[in-house]
C-alpha atoms as a PDB file:
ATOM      1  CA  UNK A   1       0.000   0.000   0.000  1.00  0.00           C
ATOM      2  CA  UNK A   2       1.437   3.512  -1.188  1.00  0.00           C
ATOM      3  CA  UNK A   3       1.982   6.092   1.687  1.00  0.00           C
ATOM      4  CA  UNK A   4       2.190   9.632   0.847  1.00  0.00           C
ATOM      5  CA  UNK A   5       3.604  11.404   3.520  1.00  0.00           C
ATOM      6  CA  UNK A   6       1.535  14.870   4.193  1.00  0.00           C
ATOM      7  CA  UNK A   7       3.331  16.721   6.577  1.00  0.00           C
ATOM      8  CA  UNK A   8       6.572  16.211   8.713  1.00  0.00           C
ATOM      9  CA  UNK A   9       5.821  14.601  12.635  1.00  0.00           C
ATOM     10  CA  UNK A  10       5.904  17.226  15.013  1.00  0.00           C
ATOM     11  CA  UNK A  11       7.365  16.486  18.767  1.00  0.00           C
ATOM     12  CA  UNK A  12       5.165  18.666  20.880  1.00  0.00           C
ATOM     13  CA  UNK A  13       1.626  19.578  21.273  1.00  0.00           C
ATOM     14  CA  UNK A  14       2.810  23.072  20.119  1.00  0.00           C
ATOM     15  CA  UNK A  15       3.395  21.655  16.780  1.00  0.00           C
ATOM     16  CA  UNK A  16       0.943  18.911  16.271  1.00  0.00           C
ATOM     17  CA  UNK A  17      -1.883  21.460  17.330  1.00  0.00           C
ATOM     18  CA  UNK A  18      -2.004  23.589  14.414  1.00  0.00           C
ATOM     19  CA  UNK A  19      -1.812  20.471  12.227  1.00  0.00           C
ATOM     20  CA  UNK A  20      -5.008  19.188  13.899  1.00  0.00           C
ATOM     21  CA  UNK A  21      -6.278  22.479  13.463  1.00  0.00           C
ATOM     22  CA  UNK A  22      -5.705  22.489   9.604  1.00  0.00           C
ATOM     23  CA  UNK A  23      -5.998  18.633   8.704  1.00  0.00           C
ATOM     24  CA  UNK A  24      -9.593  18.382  10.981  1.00  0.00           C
ATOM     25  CA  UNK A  25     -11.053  20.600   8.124  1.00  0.00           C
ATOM     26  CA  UNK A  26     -10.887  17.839   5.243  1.00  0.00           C
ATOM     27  CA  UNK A  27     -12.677  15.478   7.229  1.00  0.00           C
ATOM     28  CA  UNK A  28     -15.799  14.077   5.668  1.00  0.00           C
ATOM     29  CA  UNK A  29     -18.323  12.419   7.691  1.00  0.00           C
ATOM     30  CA  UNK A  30     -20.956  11.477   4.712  1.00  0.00           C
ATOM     31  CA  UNK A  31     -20.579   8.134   2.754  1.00  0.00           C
ATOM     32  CA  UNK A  32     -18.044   7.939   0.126  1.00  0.00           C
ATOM     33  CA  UNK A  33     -16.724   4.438   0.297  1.00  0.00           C
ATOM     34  CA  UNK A  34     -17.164   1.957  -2.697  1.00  0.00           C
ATOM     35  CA  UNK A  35     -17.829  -1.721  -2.506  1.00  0.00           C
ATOM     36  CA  UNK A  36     -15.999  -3.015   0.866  1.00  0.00           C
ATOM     37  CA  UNK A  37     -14.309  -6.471   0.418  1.00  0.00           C
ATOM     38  CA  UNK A  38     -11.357  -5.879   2.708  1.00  0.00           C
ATOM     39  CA  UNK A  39     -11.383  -4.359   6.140  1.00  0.00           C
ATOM     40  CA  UNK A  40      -8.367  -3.841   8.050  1.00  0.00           C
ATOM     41  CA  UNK A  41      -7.876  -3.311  12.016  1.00  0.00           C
ATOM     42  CA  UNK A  42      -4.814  -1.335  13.202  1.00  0.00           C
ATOM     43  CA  UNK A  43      -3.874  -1.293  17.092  1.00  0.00           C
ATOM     44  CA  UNK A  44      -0.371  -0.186  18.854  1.00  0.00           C
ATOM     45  CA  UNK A  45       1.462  -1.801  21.612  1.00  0.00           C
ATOM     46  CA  UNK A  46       5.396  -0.711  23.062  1.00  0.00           C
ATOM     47  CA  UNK A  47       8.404  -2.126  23.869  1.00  0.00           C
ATOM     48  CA  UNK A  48      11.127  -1.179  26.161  1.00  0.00           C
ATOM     49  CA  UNK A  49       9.236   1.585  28.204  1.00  0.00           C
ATOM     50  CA  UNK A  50       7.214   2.419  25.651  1.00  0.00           C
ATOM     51  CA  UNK A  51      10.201   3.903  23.772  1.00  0.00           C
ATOM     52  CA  UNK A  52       9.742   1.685  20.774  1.00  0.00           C
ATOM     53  CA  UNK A  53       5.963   2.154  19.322  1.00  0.00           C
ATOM     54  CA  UNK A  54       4.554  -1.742  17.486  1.00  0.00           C
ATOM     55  CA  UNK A  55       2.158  -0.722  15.173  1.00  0.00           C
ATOM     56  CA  UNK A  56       0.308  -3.922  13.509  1.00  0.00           C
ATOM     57  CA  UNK A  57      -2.786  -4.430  10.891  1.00  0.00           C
ATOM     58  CA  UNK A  58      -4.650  -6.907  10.281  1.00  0.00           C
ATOM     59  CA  UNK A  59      -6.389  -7.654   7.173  1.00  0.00           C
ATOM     60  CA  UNK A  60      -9.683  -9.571   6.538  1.00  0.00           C
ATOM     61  CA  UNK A  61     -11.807 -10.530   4.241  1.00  0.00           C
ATOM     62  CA  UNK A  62     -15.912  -8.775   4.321  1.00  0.00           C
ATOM     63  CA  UNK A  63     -18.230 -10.064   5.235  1.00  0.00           C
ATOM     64  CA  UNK A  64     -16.522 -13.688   6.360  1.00  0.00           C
ATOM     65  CA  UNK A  65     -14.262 -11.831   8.407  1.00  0.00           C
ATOM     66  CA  UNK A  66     -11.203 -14.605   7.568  1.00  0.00           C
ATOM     67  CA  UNK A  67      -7.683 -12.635   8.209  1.00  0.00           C
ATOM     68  CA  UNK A  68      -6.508 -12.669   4.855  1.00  0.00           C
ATOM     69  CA  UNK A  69      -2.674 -10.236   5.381  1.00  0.00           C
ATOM     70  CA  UNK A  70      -1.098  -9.132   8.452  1.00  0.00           C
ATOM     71  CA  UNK A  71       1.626  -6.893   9.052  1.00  0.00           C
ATOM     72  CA  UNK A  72       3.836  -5.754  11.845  1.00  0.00           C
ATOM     73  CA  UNK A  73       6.084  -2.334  12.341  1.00  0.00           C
ATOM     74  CA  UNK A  74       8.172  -0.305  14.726  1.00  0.00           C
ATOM     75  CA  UNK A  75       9.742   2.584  15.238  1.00  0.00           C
ATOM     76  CA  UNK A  76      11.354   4.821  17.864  1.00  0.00           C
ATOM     77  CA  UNK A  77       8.516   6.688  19.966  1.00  0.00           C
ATOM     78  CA  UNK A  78       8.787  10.161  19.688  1.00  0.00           C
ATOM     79  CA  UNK A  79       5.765  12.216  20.873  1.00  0.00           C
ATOM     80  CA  UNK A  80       4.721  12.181  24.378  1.00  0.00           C
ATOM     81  CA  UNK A  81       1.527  10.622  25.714  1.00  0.00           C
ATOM     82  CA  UNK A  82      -1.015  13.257  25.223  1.00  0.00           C
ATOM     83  CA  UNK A  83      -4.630  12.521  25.667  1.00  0.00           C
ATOM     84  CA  UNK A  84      -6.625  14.196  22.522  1.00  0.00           C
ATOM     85  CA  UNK A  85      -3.007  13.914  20.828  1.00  0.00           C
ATOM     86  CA  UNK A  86      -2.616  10.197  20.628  1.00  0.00           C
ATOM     87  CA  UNK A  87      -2.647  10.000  16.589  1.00  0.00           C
ATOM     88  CA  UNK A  88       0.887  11.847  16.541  1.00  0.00           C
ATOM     89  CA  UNK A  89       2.045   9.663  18.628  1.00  0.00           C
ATOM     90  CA  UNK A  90       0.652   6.132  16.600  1.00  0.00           C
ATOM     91  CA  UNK A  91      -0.090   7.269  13.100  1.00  0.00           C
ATOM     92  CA  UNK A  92       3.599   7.130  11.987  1.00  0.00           C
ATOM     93  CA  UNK A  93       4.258   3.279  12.828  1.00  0.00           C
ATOM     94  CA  UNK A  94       1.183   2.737  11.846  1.00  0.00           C
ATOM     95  CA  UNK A  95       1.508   3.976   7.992  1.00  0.00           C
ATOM     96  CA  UNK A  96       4.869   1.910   8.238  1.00  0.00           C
ATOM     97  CA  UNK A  97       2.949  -1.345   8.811  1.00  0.00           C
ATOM     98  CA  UNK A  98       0.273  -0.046   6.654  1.00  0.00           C
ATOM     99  CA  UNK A  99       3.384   0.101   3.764  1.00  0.00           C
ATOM    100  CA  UNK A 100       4.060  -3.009   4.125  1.00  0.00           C
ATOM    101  CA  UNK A 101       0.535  -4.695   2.979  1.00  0.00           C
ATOM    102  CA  UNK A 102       0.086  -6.075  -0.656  1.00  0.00           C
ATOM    103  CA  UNK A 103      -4.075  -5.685   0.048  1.00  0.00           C
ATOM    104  CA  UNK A 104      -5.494  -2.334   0.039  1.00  0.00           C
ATOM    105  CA  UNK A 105      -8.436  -2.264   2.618  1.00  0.00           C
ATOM    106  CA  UNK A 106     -11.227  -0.846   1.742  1.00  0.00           C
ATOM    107  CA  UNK A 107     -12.293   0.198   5.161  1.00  0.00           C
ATOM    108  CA  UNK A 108     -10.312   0.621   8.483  1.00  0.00           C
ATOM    109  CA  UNK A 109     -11.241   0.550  11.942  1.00  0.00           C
ATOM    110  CA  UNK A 110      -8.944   2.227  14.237  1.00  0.00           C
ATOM    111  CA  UNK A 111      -9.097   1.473  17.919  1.00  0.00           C
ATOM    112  CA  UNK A 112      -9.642   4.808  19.132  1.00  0.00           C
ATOM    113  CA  UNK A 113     -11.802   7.754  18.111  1.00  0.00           C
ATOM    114  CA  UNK A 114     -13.175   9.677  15.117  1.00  0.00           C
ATOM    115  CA  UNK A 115     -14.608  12.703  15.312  1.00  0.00           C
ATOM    116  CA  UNK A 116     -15.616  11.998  18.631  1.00  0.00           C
ATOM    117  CA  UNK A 117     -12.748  14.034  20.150  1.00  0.00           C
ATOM    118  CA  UNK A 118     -12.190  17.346  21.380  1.00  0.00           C
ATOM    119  CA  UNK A 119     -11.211  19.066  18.192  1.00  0.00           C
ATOM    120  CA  UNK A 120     -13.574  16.255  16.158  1.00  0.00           C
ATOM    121  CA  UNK A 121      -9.649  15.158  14.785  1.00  0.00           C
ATOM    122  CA  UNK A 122      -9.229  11.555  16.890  1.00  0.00           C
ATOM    123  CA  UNK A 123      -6.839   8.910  15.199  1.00  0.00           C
ATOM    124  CA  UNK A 124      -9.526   7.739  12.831  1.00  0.00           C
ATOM    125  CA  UNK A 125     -10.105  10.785  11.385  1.00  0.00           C
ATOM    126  CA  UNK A 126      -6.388  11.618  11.136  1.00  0.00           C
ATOM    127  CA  UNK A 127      -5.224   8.360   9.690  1.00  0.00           C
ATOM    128  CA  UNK A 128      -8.490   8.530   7.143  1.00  0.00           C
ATOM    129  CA  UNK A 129      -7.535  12.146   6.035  1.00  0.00           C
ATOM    130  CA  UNK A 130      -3.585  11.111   5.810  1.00  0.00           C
ATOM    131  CA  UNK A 131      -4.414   7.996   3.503  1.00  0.00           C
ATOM    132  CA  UNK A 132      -7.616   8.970   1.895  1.00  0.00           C
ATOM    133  CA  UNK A 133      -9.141   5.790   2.910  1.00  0.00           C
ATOM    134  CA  UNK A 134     -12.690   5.467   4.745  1.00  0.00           C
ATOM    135  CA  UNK A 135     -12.140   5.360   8.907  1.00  0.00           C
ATOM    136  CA  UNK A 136     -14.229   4.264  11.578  1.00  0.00           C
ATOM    137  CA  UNK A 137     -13.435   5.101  14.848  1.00  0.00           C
ATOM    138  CA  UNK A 138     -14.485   2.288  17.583  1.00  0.00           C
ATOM    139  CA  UNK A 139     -12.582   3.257  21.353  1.00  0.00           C
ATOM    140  CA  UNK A 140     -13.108   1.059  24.443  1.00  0.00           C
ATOM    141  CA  UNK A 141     -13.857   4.061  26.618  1.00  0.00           C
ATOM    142  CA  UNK A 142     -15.378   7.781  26.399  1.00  0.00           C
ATOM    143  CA  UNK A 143     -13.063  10.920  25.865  1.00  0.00           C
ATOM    144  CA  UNK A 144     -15.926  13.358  25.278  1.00  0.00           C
ATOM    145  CA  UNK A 145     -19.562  13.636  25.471  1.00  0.00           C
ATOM    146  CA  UNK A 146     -22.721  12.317  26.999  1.00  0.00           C
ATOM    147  CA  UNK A 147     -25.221   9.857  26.331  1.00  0.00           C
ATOM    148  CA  UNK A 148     -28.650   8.515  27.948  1.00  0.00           C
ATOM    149  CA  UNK A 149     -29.357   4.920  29.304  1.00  0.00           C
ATOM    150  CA  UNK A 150     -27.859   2.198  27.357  1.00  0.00           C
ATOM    151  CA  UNK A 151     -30.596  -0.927  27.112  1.00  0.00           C
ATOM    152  CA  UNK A 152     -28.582  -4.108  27.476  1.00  0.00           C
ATOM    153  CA  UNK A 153     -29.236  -6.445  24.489  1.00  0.00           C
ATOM    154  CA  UNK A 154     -27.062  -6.378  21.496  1.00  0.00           C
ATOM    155  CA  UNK A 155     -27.376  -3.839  18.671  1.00  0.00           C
ATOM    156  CA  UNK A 156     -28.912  -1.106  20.977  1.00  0.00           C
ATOM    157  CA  UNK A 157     -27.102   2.285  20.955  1.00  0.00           C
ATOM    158  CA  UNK A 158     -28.127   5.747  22.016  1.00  0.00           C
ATOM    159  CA  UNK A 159     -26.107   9.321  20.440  1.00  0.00           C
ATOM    160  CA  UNK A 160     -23.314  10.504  21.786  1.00  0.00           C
ATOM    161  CA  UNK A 161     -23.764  14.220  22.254  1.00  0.00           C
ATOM    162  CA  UNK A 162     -20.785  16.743  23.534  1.00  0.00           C
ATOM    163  CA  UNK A 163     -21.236  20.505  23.201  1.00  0.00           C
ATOM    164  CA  UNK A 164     -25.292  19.836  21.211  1.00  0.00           C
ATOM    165  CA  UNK A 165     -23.908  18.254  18.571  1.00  0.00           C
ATOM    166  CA  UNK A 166     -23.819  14.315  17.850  1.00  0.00           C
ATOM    167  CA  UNK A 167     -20.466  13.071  17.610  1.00  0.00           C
ATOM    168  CA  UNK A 168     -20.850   9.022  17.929  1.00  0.00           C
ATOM    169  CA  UNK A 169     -22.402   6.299  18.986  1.00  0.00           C
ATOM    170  CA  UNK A 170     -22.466   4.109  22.125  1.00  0.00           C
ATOM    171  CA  UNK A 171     -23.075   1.117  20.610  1.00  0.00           C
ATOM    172  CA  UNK A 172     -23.646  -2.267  22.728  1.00  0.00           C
ATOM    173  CA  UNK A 173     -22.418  -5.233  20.410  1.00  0.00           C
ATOM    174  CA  UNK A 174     -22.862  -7.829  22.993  1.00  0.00           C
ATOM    175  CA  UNK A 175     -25.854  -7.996  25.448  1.00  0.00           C
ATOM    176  CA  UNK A 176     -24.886  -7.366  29.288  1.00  0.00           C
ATOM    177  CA  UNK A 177     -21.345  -6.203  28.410  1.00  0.00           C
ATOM    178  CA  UNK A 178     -19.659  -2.843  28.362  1.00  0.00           C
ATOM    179  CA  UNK A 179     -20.296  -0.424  25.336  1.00  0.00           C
ATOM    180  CA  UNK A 180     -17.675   0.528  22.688  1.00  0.00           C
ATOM    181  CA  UNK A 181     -17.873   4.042  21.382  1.00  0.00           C
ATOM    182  CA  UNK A 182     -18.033   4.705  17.573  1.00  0.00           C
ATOM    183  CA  UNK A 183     -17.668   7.774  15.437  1.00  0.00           C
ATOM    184  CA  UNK A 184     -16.965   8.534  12.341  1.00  0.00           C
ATOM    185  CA  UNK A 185     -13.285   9.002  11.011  1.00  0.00           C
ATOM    186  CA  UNK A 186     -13.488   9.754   7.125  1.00  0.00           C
ATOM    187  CA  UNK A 187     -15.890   9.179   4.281  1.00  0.00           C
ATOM    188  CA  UNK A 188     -18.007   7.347   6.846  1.00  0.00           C
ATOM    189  CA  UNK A 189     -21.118   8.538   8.261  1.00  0.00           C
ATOM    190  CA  UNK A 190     -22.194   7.173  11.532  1.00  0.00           C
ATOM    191  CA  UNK A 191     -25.077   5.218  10.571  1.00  0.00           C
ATOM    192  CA  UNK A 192     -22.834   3.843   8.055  1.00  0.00           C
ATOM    193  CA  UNK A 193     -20.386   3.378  10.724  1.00  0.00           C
ATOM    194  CA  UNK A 194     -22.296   1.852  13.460  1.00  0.00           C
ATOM    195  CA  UNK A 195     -23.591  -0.767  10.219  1.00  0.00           C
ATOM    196  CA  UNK A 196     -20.381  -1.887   9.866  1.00  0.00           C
ATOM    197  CA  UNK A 197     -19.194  -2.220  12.992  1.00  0.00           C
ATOM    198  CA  UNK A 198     -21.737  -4.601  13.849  1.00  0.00           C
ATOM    199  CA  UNK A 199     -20.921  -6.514  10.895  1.00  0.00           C
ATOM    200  CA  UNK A 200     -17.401  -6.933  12.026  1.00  0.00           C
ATOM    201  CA  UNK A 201     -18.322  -8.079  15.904  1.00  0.00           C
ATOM    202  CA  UNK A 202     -20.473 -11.341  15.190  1.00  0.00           C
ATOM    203  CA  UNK A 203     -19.440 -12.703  18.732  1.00  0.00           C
ATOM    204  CA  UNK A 204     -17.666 -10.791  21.195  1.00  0.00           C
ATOM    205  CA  UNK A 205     -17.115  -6.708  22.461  1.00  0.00           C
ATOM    206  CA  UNK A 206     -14.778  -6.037  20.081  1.00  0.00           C
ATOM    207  CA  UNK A 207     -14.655  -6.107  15.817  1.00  0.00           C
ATOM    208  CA  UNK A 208     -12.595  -9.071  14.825  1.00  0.00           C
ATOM    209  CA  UNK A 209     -10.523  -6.685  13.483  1.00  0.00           C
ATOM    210  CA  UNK A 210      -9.361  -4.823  16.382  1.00  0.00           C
ATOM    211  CA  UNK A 211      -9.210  -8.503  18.352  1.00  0.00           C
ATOM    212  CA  UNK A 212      -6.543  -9.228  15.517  1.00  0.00           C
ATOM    213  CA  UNK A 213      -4.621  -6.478  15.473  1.00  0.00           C
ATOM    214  CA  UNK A 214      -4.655  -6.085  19.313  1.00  0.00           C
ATOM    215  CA  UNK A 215      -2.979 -10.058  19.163  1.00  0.00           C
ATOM    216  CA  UNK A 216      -0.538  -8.928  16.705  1.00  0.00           C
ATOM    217  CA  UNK A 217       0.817  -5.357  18.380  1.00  0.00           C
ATOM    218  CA  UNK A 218       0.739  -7.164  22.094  1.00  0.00           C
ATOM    219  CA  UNK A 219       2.760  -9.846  20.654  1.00  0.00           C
ATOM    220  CA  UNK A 220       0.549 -12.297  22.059  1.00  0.00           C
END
């Protein structure tokens, strides 16, 4: 997969702000994805003291969900752990691994959030804009907003709301369990989004292709 680099990686939240600031306004949150036979996961894990960021994808085929490519890269971390800055920090191992894969996916889910963020510019929506590839954004916990009363069984979600606009999803994909939060990243709207995302998590909390990726960047 071809990566064209957009801008250089910035080392503070000085920098990367005004990148946010400038990249958050080619986001697109209507559909404009084709025909999806591929869908791709991409998660991060570290190594020595989190001074060496593992960025891995994972592949798969739509709608079977069989991992069809998988691929694995790292690089020296070098921008601090920032909450609402977390895509400067990922994004560049990520578009290594990313490099590396002989299938183009035709949709990604990122573990983390879309425009769900402060500045509606989460690692979805940054990796979507960088790549020009559609983006969901599915996170494991809240960053921003408020929603009402979750019911319990599967396929249930209520809005996400911050500052009177809707910005995701909760979304329960498996009855009794915690939520997962979805929002979309690029060329994805959300009931798009939440479609999809449902698609990809037949069985458990998680898509299958977060649960891959997350295998392949813990090393386990």
């Amino acid at each position: 997969m071809k990566i064209h680099q957009r801008h250089a990686w910035p080392l503070t939240v000085e920098e990367a702000l005004p990148i946010q600031q400038e990249l958050r306004k080619e986001v697109i949150t209507s559909d404009q994805l084709e025909s999806v036979q591929y869908v791709a996961g991409v998660d991060m894990g570290f190594e020595d003291s989190f001074s060496i960021s593992r960025a891995a994808v994972a592949v798969l085929s739509f709608p079977d969900l069989e991992l069809k490519e998988q691929a694995i890269a790292k690089r020296p971390t070098t921008f601090p752990y920032v909450p609402g800055f977390l895509s400067f920090r990922e994004i560049p191992a990520v578009l290594d691994a990313l490099e590396k894969l002989a299938i183009a996916p035709d949709l990604i889910l990122c573990d983390g959030q879309g425009i769900a963020h402060p500045r509606r510019f989460g690692i979805a929506c940054h990796l979507g804009v960088l790549i020009d590839v559609p983006t969901i954004g599915v996170a494991k916990s809240l960053l921003v907003g408020k929603h009402e009363e979750l019911p319990l069984e599967r396929g249930n979600w209520q809005p996400l709301v911050h500052r009177h606009e809707t910005i995701g999803a909760v979304l329960r994909t498996r009855k009794g369990v915690k939520p997962v939060y979805v929002s979309s990243g690029h060329r994805v709207s959300l009931t798009t989004a939440i479609d999809y995302v449902m698609r990809c998590t037949p069985k458990y909390r998680l898509p299958e292709t977060t649960r891959w990726a997350d295998k392949l960047a813990s090393n386990r």
